[in-house]
Protein backbone atom coordinates (compact mmCIF):
# COMPACT_ATOMS: atom_id res chain seq x y z
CA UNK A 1 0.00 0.00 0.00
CA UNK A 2 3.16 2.03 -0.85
CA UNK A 3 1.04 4.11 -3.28
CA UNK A 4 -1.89 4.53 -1.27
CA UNK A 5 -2.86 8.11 -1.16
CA UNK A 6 -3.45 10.32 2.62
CA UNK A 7 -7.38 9.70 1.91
CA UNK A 8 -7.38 6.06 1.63
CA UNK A 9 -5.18 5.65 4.86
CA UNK A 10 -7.51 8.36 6.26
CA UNK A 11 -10.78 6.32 5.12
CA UNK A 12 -8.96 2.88 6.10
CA UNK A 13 -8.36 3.78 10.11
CA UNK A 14 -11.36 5.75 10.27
CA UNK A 15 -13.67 3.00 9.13
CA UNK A 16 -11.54 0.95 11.17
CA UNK A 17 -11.85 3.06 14.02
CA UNK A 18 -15.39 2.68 13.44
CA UNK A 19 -15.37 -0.80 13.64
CA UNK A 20 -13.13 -1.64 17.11
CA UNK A 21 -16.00 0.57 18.72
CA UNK A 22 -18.67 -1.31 16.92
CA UNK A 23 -16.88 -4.27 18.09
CA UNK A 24 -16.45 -3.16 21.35
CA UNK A 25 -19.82 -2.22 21.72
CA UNK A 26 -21.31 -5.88 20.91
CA UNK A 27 -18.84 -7.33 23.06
CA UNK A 28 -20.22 -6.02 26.55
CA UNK A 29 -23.28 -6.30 24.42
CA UNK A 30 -23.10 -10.29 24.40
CA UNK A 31 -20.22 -11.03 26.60
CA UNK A 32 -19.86 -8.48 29.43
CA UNK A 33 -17.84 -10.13 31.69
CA UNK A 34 -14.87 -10.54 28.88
CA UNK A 35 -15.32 -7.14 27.50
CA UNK A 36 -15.41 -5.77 31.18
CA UNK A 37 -12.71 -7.84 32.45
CA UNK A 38 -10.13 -7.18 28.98
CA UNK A 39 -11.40 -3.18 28.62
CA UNK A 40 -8.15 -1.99 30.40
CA UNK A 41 -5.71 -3.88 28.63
CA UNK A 42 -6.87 -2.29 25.48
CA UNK A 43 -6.56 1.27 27.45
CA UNK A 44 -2.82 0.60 28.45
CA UNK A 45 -1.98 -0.44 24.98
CA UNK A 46 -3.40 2.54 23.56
CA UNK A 47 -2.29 5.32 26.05
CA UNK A 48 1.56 3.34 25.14
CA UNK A 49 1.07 4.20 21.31
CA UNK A 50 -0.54 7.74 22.38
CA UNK A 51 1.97 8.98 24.61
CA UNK A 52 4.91 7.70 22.37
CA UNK A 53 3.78 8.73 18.87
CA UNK A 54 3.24 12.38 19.85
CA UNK A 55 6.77 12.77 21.22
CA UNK A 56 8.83 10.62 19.38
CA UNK A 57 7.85 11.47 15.39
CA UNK A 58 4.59 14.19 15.93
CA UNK A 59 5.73 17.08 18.10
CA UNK A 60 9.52 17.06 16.30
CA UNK A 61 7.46 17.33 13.19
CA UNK A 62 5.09 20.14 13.92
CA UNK A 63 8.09 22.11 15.40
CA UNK A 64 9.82 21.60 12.16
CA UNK A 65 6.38 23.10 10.24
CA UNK A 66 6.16 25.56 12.89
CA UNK A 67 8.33 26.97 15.36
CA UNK A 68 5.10 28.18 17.63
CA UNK A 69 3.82 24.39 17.18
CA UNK A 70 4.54 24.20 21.14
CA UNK A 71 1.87 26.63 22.03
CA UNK A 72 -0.60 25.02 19.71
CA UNK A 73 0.37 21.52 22.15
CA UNK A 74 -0.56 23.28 25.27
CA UNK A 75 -3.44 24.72 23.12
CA UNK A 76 -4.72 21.40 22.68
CA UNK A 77 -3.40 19.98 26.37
CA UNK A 78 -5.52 22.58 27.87
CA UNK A 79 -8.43 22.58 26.03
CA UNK A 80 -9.10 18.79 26.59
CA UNK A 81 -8.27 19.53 30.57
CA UNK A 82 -10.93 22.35 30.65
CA UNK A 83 -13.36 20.18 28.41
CA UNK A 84 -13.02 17.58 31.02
CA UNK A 85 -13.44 19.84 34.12
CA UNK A 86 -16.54 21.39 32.67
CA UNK A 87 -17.93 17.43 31.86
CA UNK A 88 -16.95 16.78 35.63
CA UNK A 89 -18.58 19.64 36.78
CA UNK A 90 -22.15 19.22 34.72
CA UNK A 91 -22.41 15.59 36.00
CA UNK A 92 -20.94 15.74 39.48
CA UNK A 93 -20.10 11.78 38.75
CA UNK A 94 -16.89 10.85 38.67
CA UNK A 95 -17.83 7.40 36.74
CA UNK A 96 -20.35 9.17 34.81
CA UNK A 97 -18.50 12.02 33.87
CA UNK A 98 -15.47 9.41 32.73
CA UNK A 99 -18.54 7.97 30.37
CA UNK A 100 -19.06 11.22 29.27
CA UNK A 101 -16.22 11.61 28.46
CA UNK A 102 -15.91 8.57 26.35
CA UNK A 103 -18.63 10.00 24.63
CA UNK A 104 -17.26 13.43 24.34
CA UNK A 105 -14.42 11.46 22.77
CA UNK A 106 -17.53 10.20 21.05
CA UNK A 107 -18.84 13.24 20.43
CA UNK A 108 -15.91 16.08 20.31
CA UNK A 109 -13.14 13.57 21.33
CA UNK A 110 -14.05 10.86 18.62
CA UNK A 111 -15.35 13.17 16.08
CA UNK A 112 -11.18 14.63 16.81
CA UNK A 113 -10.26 11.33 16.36
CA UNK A 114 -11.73 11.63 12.30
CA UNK A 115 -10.03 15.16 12.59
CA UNK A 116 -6.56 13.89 13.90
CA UNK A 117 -5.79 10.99 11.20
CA UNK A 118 -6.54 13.79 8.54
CA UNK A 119 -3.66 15.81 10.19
CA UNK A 120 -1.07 13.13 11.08
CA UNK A 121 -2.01 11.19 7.60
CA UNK A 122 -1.60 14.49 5.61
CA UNK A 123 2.09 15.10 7.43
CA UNK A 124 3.27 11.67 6.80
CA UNK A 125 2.23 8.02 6.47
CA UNK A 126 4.48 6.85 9.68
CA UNK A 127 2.93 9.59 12.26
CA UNK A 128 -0.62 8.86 10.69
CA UNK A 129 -0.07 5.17 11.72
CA UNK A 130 1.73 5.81 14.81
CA UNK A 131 -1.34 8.10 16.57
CA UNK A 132 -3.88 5.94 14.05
CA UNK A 133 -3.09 2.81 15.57
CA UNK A 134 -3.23 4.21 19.29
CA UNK A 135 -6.79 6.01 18.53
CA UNK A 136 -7.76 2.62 17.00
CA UNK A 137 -7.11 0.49 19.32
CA UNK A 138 -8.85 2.59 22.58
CA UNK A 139 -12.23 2.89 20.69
CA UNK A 140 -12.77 -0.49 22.09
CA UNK A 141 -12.60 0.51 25.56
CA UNK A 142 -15.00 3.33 24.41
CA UNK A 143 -17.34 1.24 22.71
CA UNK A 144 -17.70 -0.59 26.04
CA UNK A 145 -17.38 2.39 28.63
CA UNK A 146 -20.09 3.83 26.36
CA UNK A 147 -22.49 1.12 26.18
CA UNK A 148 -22.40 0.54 30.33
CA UNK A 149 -22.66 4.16 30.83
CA UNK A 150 -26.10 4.26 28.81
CA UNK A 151 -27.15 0.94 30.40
CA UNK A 152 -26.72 3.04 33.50
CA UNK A 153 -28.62 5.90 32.46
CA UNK A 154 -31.50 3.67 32.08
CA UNK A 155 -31.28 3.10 28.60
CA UNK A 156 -32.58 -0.45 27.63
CA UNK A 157 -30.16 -2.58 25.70
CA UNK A 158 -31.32 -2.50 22.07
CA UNK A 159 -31.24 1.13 22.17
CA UNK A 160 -27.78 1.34 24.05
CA UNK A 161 -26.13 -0.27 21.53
CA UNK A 162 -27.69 2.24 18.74
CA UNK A 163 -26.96 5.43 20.81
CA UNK A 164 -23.40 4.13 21.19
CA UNK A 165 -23.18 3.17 17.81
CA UNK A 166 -24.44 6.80 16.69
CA UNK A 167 -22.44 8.42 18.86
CA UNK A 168 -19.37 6.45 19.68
CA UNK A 169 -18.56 4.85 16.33
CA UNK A 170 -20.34 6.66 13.34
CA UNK A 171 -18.35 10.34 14.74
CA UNK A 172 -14.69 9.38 13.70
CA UNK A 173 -15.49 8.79 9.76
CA UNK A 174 -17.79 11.72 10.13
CA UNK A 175 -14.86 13.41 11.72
CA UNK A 176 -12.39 12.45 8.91
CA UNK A 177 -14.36 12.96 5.86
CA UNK A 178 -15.55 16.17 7.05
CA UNK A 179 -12.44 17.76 8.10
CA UNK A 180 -10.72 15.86 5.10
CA UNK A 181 -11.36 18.88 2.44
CA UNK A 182 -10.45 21.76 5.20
CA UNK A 183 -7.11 19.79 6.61
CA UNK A 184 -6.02 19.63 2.48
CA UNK A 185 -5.54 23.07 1.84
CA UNK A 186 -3.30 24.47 5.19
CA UNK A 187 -0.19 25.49 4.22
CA UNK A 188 3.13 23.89 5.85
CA UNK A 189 3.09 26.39 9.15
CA UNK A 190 -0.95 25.56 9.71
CA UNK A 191 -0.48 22.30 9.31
CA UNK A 192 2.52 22.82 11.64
CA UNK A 193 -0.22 24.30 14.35
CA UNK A 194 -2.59 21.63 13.66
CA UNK A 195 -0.23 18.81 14.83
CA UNK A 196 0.85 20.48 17.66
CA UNK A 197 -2.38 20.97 18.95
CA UNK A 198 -3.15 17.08 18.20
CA UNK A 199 0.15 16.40 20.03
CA UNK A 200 -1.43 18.00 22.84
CA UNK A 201 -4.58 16.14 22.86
CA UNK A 202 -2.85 12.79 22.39
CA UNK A 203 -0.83 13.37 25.56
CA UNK A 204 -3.98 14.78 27.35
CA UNK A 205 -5.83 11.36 26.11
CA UNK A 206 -2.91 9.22 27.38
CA UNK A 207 -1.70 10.61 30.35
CA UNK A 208 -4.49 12.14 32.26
CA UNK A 209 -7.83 10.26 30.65
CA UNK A 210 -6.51 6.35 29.57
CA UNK A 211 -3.96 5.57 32.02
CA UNK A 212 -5.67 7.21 35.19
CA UNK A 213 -8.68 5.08 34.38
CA UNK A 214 -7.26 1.90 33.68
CA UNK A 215 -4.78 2.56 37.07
CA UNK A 216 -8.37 2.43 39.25
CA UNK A 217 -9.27 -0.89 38.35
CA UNK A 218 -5.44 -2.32 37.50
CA UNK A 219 -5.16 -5.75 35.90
CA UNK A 220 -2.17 -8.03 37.11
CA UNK A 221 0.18 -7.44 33.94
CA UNK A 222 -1.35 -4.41 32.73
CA UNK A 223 2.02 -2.80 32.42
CA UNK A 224 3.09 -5.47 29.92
CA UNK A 225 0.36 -3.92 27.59
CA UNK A 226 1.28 -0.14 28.21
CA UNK A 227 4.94 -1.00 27.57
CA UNK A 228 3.88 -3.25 24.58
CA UNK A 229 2.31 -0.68 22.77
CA UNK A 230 5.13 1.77 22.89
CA UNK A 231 7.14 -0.83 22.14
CA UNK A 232 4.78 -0.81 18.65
CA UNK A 233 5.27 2.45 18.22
CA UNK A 234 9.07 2.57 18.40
CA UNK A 235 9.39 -0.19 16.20
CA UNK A 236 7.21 1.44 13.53
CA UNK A 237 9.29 4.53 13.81
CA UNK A 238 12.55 2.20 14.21
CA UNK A 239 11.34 0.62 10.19
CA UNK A 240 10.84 3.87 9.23
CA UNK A 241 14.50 5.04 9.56
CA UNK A 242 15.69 1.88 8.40
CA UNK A 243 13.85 2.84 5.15
């Protein structure tokens, strides 16, 4: 898929992304125990891509576009901190507002996700697929966190699983098509801005939303996955150099 152009990675990860949720989603649909008991593996393997890609290939990247690029990171850093102290606020529940949440990164966090593969993709195919496979791999844990959160709302089953779908999975290709046309036409020093404020939402994700979550209900060997996923994302970077 040497030749493949930004838009068909771009479709490819955001249908994907689509589809882990989806997945996700049935899981604790028809086997909540598993989906429960597996949920924060997924979340350390993902917050291991998300904190490495951004500061291994993305931030150098967006500095090189744009020397400001650092501000743009705290941009980003700060407005997913204030996005989730106003969600924490509204609900006044800490486990519901971490649902929200999920569905903030369902509704402005996953429609971002759409947003963020048209950046990274449209910078270069190795930081798409280091913060695509990251994003990727966490909307299962969404997909499920999503699902039990409208359970707990009240929400019967059946119509759960179509709320979550709507607003979990369907936002990131919505996300990515829509942004697609936009994204396109920044010149090198936008799209220098861009990533940095995606750098500082992937750290934000990783750091202070993934890992503090999957910490309050640790698995034995959870580690293993956190280091095993930025062990992935070295090793993509690693190929790319050797390249």
């Amino acid at each position: 898929m040497e030749g493949s152009s930004p838009f068909q990675w771009i479709a490819l990860f955001a249908l994907s992304a689509m589809a882990v949720n989806t997945a996700g989603i049935y899981m604790i649909y028809k086997y909540r125990d598993w989906a429960e008991t597996n949920k924060e593996y997924f979340m350390c393997f993902a917050a291991g891509m998300l904190i490495s890609s951004p500061l291994i290939l993305a931030f150098p990247e967006a500095l090189a576009k744009n020397p400001n690029a650092g501000v743009a990171a705290l941009a980003g850093f700060i407005f997913m901190f204030f996005s989730n102290r106003w969600i924490r606020y509204k609900t006044k529940q800490e486990e519901l507002a971490f649902g929200i949440i999920a569905i903030e990164g369902i509704g402005i966090h996953s429609f971002m996700d759409g947003i963020i593969y048209c950046v990274t993709f449209s910078v270069s195919m190795v930081t798409g697929l280091l913060a695509g496979i990251g994003l990727v791999v966490h909307e299962f844990a969404e997909g499920v966190i999503t699902f039990t959160i409208l359970l707990k709302g009240g929400v019967s089953e059946r119509k759960a699983m179509l709320y979550a779908f709507l607003v979990a999975a369907l936002t990131t290709p919505v996300g990515a098509f829509a942004a697609y046309p936009l994204i396109r036409k920044l010149n090198p020093a936008l799209l220098g801005l861009a990533l940095g404020f995606v750098v500082g939402v992937l750290i934000y994700v990783s750091a202070a939303h993934l890992l503090p979550a999957a910490r309050e209900h640790e698995k034995e060997h959870s580690y293993i996955a956190f280091l095993s996923g930025i062990a992935l994302a070295m090793l993509i970077m690693l190929s790319k150099k050797a390249h």
